[in-house]
PDBML (XML) file of the C-alpha atoms, coordinates in Angstrom:
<?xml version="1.0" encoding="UTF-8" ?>
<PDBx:datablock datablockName="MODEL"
   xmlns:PDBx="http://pdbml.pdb.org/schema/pdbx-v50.xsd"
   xmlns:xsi="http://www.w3.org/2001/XMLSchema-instance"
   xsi:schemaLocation="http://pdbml.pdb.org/schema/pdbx-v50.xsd pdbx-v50.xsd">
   <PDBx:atom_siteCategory>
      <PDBx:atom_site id="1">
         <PDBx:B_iso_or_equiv>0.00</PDBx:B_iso_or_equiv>
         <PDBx:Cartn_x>3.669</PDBx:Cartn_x>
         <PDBx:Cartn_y>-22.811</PDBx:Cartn_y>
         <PDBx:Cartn_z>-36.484</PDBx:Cartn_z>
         <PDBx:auth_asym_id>A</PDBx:auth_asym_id>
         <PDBx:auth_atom_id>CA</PDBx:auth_atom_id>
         <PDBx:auth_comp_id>UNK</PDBx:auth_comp_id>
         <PDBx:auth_seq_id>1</PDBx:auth_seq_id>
         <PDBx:group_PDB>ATOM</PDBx:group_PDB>
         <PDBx:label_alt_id xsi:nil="true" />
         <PDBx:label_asym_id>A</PDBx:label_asym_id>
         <PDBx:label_atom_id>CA</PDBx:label_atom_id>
         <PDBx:label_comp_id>UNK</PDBx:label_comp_id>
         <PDBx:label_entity_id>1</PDBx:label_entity_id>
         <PDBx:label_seq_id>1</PDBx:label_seq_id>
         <PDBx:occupancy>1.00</PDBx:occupancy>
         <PDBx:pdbx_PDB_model_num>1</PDBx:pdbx_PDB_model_num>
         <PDBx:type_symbol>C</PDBx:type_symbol>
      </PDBx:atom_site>
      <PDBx:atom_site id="2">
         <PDBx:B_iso_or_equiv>0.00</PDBx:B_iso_or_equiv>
         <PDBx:Cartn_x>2.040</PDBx:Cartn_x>
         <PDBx:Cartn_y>-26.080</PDBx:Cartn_y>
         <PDBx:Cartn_z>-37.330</PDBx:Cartn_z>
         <PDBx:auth_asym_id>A</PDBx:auth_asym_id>
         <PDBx:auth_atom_id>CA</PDBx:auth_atom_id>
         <PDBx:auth_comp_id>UNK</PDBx:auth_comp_id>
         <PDBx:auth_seq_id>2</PDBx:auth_seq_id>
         <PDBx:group_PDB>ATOM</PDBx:group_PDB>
         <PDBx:label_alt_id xsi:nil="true" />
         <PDBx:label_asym_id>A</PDBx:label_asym_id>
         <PDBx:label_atom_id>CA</PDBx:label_atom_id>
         <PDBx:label_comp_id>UNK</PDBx:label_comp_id>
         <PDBx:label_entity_id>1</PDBx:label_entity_id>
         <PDBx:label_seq_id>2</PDBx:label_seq_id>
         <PDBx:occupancy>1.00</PDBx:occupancy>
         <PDBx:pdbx_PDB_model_num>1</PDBx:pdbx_PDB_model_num>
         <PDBx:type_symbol>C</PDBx:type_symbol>
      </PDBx:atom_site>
      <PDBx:atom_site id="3">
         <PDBx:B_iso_or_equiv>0.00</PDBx:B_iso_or_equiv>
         <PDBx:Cartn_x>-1.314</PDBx:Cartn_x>
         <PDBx:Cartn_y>-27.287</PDBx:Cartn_y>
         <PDBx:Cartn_z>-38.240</PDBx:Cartn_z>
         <PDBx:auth_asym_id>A</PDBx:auth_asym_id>
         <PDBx:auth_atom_id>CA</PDBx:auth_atom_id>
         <PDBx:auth_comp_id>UNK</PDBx:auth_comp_id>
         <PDBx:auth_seq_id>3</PDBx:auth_seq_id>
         <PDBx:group_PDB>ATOM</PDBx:group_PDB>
         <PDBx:label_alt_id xsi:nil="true" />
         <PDBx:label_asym_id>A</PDBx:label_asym_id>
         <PDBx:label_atom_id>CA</PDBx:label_atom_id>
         <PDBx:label_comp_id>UNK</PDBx:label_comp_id>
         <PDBx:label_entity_id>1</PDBx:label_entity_id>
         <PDBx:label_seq_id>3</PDBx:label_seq_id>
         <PDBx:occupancy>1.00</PDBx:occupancy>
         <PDBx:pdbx_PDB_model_num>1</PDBx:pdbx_PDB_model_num>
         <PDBx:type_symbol>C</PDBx:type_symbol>
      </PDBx:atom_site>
      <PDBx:atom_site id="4">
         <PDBx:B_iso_or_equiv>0.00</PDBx:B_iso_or_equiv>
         <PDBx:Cartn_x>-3.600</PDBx:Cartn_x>
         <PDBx:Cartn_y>-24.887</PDBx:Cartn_y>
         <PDBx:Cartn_z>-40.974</PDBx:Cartn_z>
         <PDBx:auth_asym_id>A</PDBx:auth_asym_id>
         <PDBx:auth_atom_id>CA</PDBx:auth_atom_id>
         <PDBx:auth_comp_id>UNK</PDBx:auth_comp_id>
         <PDBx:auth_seq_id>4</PDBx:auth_seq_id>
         <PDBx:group_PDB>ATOM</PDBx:group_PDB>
         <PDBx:label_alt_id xsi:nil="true" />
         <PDBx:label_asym_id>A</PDBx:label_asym_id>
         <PDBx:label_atom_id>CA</PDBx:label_atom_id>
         <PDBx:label_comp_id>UNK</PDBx:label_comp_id>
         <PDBx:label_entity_id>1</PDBx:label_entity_id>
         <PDBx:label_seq_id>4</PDBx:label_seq_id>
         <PDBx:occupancy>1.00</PDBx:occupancy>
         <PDBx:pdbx_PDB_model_num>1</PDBx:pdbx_PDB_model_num>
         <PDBx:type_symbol>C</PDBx:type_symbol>
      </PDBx:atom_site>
      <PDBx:atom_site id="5">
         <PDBx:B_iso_or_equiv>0.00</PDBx:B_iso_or_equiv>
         <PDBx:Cartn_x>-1.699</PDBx:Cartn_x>
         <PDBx:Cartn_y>-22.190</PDBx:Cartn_y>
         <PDBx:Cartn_z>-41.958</PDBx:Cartn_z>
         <PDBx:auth_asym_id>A</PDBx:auth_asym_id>
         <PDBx:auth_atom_id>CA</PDBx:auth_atom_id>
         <PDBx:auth_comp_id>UNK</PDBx:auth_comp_id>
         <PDBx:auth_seq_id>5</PDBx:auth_seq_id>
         <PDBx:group_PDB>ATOM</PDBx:group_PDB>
         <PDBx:label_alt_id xsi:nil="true" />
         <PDBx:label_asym_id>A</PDBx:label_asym_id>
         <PDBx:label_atom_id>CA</PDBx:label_atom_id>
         <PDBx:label_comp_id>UNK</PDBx:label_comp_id>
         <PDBx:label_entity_id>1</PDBx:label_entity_id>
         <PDBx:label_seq_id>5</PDBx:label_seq_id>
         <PDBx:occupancy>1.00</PDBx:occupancy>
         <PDBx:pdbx_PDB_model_num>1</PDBx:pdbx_PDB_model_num>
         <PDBx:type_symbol>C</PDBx:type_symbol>
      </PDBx:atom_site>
      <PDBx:atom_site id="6">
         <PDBx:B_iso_or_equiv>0.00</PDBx:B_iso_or_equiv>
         <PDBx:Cartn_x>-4.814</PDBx:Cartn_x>
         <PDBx:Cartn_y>-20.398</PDBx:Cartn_y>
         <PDBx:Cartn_z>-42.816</PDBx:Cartn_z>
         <PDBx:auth_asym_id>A</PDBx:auth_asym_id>
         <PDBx:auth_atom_id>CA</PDBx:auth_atom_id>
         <PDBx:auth_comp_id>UNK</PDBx:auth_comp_id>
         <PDBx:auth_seq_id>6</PDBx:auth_seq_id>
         <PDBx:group_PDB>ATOM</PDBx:group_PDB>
         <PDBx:label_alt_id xsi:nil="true" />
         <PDBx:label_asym_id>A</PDBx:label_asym_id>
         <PDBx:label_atom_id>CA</PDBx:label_atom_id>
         <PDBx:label_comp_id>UNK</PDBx:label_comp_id>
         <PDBx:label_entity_id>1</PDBx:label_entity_id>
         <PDBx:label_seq_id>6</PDBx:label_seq_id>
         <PDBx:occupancy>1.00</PDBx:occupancy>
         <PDBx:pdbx_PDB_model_num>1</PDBx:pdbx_PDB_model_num>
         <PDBx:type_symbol>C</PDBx:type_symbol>
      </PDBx:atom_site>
      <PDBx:atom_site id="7">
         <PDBx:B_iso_or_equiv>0.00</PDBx:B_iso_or_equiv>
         <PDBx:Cartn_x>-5.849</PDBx:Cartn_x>
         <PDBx:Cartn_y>-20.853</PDBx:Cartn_y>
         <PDBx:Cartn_z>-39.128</PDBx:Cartn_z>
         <PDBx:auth_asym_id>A</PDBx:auth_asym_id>
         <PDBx:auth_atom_id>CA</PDBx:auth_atom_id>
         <PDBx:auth_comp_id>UNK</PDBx:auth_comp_id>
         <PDBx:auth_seq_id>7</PDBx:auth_seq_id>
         <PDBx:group_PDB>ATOM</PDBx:group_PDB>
         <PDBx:label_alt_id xsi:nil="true" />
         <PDBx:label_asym_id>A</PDBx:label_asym_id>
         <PDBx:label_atom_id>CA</PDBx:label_atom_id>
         <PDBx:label_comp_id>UNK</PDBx:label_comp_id>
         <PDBx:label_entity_id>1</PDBx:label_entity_id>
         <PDBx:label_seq_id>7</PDBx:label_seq_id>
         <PDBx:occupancy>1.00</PDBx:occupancy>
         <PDBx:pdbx_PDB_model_num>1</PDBx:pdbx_PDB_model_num>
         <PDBx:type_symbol>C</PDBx:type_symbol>
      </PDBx:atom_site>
      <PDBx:atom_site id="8">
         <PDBx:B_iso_or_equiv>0.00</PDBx:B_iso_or_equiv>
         <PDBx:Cartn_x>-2.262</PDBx:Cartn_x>
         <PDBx:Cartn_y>-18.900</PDBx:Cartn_y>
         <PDBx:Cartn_z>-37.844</PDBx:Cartn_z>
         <PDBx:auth_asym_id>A</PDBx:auth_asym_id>
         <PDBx:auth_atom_id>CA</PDBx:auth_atom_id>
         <PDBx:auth_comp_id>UNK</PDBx:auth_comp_id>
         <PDBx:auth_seq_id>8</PDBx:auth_seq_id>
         <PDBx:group_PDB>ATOM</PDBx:group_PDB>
         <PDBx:label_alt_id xsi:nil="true" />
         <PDBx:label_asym_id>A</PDBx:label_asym_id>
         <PDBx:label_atom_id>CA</PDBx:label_atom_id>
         <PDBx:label_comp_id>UNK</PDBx:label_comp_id>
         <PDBx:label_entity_id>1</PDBx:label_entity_id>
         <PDBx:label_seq_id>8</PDBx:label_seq_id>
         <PDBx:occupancy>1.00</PDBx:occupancy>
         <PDBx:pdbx_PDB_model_num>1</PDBx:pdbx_PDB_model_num>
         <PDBx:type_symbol>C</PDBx:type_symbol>
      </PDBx:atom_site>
      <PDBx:atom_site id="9">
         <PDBx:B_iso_or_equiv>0.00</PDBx:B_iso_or_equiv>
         <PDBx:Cartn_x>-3.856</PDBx:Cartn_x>
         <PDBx:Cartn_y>-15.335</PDBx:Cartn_y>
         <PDBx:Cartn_z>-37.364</PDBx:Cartn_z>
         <PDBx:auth_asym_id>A</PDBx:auth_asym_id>
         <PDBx:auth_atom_id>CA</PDBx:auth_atom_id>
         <PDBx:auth_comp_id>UNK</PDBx:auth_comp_id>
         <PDBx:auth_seq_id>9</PDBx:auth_seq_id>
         <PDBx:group_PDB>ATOM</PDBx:group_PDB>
         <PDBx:label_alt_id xsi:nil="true" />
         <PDBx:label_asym_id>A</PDBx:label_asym_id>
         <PDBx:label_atom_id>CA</PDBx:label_atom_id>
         <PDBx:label_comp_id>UNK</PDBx:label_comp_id>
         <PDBx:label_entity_id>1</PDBx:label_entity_id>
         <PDBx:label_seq_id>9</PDBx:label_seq_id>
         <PDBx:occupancy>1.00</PDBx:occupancy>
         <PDBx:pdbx_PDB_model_num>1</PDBx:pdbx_PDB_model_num>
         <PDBx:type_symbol>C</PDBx:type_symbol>
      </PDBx:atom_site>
      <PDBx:atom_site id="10">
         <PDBx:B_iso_or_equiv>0.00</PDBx:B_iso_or_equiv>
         <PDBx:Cartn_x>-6.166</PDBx:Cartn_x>
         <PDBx:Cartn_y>-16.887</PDBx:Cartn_y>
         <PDBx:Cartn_z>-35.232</PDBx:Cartn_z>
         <PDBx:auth_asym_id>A</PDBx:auth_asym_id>
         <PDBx:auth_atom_id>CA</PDBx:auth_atom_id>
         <PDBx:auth_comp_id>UNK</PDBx:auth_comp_id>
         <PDBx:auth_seq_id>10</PDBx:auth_seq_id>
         <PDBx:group_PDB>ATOM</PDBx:group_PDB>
         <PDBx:label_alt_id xsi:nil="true" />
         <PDBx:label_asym_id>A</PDBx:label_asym_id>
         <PDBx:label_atom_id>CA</PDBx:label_atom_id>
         <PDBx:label_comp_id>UNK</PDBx:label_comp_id>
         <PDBx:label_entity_id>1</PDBx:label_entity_id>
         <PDBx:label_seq_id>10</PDBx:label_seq_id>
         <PDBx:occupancy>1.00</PDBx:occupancy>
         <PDBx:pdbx_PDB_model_num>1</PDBx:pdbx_PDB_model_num>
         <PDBx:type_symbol>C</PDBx:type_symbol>
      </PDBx:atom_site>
      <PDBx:atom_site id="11">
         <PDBx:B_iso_or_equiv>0.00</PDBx:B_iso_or_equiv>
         <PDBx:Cartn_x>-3.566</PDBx:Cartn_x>
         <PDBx:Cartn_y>-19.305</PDBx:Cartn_y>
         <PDBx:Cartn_z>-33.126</PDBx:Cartn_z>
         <PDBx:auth_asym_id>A</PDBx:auth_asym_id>
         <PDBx:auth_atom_id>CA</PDBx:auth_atom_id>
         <PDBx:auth_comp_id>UNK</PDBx:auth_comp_id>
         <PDBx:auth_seq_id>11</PDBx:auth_seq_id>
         <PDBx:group_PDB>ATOM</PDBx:group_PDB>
         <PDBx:label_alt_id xsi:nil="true" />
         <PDBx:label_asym_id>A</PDBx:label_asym_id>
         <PDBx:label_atom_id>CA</PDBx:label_atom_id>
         <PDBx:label_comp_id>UNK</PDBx:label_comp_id>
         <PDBx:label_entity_id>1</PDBx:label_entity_id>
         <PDBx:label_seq_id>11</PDBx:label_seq_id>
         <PDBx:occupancy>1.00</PDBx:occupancy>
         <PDBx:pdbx_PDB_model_num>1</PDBx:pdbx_PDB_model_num>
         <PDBx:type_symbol>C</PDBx:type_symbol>
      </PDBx:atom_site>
      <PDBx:atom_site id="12">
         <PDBx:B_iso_or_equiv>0.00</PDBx:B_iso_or_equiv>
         <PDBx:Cartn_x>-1.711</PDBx:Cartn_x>
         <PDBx:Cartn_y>-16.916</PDBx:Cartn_y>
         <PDBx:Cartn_z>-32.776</PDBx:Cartn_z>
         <PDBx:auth_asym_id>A</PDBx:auth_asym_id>
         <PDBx:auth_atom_id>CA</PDBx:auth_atom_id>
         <PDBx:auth_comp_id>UNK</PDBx:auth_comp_id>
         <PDBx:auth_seq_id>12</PDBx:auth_seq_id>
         <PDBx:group_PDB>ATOM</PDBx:group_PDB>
         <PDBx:label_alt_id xsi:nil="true" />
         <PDBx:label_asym_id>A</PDBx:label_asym_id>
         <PDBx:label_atom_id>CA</PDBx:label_atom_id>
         <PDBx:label_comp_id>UNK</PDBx:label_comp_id>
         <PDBx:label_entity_id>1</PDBx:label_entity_id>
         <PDBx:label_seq_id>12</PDBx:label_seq_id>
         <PDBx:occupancy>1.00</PDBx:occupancy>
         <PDBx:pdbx_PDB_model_num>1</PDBx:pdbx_PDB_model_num>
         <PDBx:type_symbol>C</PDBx:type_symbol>
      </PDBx:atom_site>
      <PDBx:atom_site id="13">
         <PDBx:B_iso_or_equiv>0.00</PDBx:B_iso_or_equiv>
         <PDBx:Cartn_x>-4.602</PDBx:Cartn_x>
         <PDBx:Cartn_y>-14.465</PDBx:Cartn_y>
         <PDBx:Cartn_z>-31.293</PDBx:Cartn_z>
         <PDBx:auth_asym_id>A</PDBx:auth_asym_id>
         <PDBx:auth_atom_id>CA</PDBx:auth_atom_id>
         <PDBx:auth_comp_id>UNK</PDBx:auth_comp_id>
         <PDBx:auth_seq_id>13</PDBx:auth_seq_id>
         <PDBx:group_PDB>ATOM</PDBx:group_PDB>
         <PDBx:label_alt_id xsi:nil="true" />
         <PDBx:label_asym_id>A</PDBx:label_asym_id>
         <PDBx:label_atom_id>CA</PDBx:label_atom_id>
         <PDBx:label_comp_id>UNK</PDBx:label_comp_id>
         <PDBx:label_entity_id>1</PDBx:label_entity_id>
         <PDBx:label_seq_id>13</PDBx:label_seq_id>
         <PDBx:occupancy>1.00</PDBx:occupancy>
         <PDBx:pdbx_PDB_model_num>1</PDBx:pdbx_PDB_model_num>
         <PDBx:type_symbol>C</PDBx:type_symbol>
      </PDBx:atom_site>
      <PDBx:atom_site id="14">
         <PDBx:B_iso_or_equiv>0.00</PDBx:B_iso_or_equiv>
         <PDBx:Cartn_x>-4.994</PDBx:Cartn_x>
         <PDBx:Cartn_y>-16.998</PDBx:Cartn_y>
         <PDBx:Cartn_z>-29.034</PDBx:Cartn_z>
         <PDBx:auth_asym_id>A</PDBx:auth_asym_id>
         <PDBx:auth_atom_id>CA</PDBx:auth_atom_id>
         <PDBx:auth_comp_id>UNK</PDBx:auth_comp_id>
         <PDBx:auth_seq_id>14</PDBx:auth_seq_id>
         <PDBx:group_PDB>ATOM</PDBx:group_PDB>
         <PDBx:label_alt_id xsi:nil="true" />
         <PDBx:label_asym_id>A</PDBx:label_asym_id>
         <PDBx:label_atom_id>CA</PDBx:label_atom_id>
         <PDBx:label_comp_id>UNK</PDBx:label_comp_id>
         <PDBx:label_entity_id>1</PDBx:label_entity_id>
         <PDBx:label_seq_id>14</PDBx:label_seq_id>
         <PDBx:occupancy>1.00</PDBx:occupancy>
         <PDBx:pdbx_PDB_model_num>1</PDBx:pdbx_PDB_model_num>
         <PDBx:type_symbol>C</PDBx:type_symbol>
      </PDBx:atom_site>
      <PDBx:atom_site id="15">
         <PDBx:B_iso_or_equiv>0.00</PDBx:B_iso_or_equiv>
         <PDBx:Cartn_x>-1.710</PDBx:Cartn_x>
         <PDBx:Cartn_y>-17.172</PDBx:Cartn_y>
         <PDBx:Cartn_z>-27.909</PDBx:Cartn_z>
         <PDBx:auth_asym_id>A</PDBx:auth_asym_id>
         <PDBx:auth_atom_id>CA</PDBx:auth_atom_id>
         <PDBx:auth_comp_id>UNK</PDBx:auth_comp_id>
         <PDBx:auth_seq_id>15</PDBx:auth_seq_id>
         <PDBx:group_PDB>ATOM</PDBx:group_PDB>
         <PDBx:label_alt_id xsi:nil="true" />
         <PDBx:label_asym_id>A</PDBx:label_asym_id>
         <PDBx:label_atom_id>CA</PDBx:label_atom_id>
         <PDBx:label_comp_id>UNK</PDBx:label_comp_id>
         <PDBx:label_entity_id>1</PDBx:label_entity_id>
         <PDBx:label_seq_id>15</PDBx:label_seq_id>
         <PDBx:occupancy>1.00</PDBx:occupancy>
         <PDBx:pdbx_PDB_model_num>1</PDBx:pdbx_PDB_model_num>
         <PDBx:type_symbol>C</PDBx:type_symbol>
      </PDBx:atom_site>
      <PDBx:atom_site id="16">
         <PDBx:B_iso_or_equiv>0.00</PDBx:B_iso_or_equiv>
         <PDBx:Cartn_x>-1.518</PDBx:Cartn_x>
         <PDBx:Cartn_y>-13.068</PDBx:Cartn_y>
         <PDBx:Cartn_z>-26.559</PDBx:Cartn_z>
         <PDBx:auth_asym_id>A</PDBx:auth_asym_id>
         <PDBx:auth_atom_id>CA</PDBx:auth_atom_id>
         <PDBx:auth_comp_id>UNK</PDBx:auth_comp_id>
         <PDBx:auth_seq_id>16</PDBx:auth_seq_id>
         <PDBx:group_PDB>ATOM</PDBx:group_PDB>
         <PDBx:label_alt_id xsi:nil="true" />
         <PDBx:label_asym_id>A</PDBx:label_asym_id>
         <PDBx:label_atom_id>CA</PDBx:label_atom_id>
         <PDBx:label_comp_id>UNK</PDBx:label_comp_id>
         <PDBx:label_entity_id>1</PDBx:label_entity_id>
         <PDBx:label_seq_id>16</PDBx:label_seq_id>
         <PDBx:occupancy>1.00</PDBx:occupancy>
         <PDBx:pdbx_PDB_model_num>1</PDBx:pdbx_PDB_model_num>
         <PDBx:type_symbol>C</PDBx:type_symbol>
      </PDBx:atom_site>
      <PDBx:atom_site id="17">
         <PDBx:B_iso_or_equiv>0.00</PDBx:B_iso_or_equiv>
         <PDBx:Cartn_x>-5.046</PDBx:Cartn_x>
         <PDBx:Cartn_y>-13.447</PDBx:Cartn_y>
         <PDBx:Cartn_z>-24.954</PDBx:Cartn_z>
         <PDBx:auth_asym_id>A</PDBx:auth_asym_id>
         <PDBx:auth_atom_id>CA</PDBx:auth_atom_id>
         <PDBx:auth_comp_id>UNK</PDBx:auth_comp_id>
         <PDBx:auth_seq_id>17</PDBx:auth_seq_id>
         <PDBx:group_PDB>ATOM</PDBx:group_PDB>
         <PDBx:label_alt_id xsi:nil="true" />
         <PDBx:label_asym_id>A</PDBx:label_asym_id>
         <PDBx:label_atom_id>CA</PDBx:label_atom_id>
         <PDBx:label_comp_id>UNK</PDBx:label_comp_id>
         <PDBx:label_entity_id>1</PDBx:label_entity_id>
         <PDBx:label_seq_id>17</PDBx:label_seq_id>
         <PDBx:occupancy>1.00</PDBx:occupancy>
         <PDBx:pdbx_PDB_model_num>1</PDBx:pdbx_PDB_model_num>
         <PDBx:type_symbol>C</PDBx:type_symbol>
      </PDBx:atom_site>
      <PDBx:atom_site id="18">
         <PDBx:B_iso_or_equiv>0.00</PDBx:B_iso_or_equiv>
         <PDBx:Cartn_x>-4.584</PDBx:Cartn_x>
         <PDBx:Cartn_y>-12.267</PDBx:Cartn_y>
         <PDBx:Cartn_z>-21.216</PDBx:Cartn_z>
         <PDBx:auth_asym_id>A</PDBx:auth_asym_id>
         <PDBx:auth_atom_id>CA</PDBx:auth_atom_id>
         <PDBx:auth_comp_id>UNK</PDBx:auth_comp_id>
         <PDBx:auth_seq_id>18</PDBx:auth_seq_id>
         <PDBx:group_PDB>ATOM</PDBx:group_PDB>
         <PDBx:label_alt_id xsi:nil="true" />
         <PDBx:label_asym_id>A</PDBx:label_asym_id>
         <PDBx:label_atom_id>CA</PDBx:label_atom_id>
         <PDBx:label_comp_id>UNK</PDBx:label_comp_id>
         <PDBx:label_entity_id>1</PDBx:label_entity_id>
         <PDBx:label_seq_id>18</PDBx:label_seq_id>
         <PDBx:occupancy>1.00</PDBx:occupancy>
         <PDBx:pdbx_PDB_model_num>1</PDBx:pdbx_PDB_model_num>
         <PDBx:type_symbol>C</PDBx:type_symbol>
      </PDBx:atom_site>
      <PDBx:atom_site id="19">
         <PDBx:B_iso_or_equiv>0.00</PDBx:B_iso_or_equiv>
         <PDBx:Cartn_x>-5.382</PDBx:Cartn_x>
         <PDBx:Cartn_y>-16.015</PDBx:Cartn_y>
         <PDBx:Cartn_z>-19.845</PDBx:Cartn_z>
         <PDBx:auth_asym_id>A</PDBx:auth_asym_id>
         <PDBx:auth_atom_id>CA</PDBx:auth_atom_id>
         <PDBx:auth_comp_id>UNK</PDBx:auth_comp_id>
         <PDBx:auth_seq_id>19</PDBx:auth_seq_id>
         <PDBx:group_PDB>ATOM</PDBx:group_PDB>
         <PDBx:label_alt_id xsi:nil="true" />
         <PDBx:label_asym_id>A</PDBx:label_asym_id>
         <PDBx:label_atom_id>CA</PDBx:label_atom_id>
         <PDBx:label_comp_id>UNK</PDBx:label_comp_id>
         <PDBx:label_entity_id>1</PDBx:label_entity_id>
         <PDBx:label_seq_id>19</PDBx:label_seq_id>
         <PDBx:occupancy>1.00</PDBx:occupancy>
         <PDBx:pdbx_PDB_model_num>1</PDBx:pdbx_PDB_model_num>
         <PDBx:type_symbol>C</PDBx:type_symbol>
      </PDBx:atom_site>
      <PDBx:atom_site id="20">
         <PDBx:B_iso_or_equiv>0.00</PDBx:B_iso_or_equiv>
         <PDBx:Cartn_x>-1.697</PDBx:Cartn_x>
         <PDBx:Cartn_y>-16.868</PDBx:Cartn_y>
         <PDBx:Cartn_z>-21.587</PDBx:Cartn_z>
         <PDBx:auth_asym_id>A</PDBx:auth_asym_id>
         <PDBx:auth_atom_id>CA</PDBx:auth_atom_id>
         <PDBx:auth_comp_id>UNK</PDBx:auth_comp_id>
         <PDBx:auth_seq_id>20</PDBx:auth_seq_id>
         <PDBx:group_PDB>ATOM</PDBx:group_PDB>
         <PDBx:label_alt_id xsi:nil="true" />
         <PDBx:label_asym_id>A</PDBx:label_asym_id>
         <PDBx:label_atom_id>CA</PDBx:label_atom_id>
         <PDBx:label_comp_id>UNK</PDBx:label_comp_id>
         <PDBx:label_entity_id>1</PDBx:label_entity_id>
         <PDBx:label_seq_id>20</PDBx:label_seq_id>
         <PDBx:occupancy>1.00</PDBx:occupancy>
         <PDBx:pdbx_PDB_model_num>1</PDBx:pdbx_PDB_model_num>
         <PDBx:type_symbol>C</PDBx:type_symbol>
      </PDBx:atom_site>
      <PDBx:atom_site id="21">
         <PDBx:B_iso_or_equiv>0.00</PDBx:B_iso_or_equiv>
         <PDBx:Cartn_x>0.107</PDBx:Cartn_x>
         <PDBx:Cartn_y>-14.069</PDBx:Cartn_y>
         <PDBx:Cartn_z>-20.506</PDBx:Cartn_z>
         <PDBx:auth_asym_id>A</PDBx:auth_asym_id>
         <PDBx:auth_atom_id>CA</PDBx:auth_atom_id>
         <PDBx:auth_comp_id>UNK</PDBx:auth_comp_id>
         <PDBx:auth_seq_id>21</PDBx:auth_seq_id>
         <PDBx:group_PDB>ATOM</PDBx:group_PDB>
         <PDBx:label_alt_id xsi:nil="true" />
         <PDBx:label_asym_id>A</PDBx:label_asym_id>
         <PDBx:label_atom_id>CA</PDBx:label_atom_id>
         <PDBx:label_comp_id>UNK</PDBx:label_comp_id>
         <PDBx:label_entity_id>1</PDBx:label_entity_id>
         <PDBx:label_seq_id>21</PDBx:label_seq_id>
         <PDBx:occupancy>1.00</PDBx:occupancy>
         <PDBx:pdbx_PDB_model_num>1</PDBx:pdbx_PDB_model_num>
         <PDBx:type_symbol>C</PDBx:type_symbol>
      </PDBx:atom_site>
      <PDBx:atom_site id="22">
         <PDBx:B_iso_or_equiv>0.00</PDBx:B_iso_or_equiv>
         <PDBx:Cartn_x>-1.091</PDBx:Cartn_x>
         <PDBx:Cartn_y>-14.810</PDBx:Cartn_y>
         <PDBx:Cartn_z>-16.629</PDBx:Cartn_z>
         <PDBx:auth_asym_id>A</PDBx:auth_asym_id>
         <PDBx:auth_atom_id>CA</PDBx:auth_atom_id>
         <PDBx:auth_comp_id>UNK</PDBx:auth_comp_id>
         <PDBx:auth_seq_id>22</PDBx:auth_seq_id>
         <PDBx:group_PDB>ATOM</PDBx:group_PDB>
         <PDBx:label_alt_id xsi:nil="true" />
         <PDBx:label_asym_id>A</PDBx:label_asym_id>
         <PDBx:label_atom_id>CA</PDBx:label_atom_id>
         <PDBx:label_comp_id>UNK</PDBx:label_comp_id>
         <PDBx:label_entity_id>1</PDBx:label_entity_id>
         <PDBx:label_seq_id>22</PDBx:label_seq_id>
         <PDBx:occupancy>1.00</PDBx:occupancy>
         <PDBx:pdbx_PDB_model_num>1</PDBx:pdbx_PDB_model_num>
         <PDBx:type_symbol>C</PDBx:type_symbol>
      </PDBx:atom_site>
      <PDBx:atom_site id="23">
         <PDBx:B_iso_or_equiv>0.00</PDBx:B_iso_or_equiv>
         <PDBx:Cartn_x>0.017</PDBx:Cartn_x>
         <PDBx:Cartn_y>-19.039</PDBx:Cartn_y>
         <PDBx:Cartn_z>-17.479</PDBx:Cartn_z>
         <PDBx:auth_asym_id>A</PDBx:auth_asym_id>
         <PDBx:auth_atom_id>CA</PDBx:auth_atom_id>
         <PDBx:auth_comp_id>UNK</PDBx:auth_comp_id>
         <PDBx:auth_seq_id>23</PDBx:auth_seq_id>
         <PDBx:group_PDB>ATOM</PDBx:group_PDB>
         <PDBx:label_alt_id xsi:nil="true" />
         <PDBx:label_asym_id>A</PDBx:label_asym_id>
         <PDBx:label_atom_id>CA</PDBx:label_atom_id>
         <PDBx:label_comp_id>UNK</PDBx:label_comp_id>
         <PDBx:label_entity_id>1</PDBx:label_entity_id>
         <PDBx:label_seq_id>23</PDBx:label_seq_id>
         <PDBx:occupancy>1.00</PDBx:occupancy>
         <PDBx:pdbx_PDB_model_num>1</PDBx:pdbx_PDB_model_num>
         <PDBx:type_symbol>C</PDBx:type_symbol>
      </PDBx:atom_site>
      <PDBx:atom_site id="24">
         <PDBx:B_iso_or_equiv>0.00</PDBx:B_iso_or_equiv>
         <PDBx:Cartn_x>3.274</PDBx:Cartn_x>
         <PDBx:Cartn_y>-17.624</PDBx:Cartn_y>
         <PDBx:Cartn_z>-18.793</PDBx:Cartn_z>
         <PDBx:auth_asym_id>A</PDBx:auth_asym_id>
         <PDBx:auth_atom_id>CA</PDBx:auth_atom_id>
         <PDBx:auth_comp_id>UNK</PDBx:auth_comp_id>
         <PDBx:auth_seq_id>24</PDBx:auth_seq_id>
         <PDBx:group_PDB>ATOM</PDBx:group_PDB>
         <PDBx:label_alt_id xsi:nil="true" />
         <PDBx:label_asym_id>A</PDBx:label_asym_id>
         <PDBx:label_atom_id>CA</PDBx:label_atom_id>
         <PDBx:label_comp_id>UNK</PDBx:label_comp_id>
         <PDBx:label_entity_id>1</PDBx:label_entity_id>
         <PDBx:label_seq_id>24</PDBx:label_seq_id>
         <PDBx:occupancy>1.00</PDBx:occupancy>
         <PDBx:pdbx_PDB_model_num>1</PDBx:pdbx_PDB_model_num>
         <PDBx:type_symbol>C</PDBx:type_symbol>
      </PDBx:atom_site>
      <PDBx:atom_site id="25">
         <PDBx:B_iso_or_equiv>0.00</PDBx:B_iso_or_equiv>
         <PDBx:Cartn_x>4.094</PDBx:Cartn_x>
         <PDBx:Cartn_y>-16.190</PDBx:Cartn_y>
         <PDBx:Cartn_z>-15.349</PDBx:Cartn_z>
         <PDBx:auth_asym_id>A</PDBx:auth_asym_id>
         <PDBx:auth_atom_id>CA</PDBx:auth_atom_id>
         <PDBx:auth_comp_id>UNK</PDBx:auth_comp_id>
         <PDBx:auth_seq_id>25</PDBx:auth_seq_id>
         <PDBx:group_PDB>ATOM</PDBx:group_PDB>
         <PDBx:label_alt_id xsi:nil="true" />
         <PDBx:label_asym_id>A</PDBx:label_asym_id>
         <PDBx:label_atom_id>CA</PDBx:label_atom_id>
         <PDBx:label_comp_id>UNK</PDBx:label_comp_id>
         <PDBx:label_entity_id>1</PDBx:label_entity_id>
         <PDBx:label_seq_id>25</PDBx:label_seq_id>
         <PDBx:occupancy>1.00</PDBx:occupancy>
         <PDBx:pdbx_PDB_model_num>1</PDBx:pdbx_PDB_model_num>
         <PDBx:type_symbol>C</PDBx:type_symbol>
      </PDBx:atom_site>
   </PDBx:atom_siteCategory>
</PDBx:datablock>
């Protein structure tokens, strides 16, 4: 939630990418 707020969409992308989801577990 911090940083750009213009640049959310894409941190957020980034976020739900499959690398994160596997480094959640």
């Amino acid at each position: 939630w911090f940083g750009n707020p213009f640049a959310l969409p894409a941190r957020l992308s980034d976020a739900a990418q499959d690398s994160e989801a596997l480094h959640r577990v």
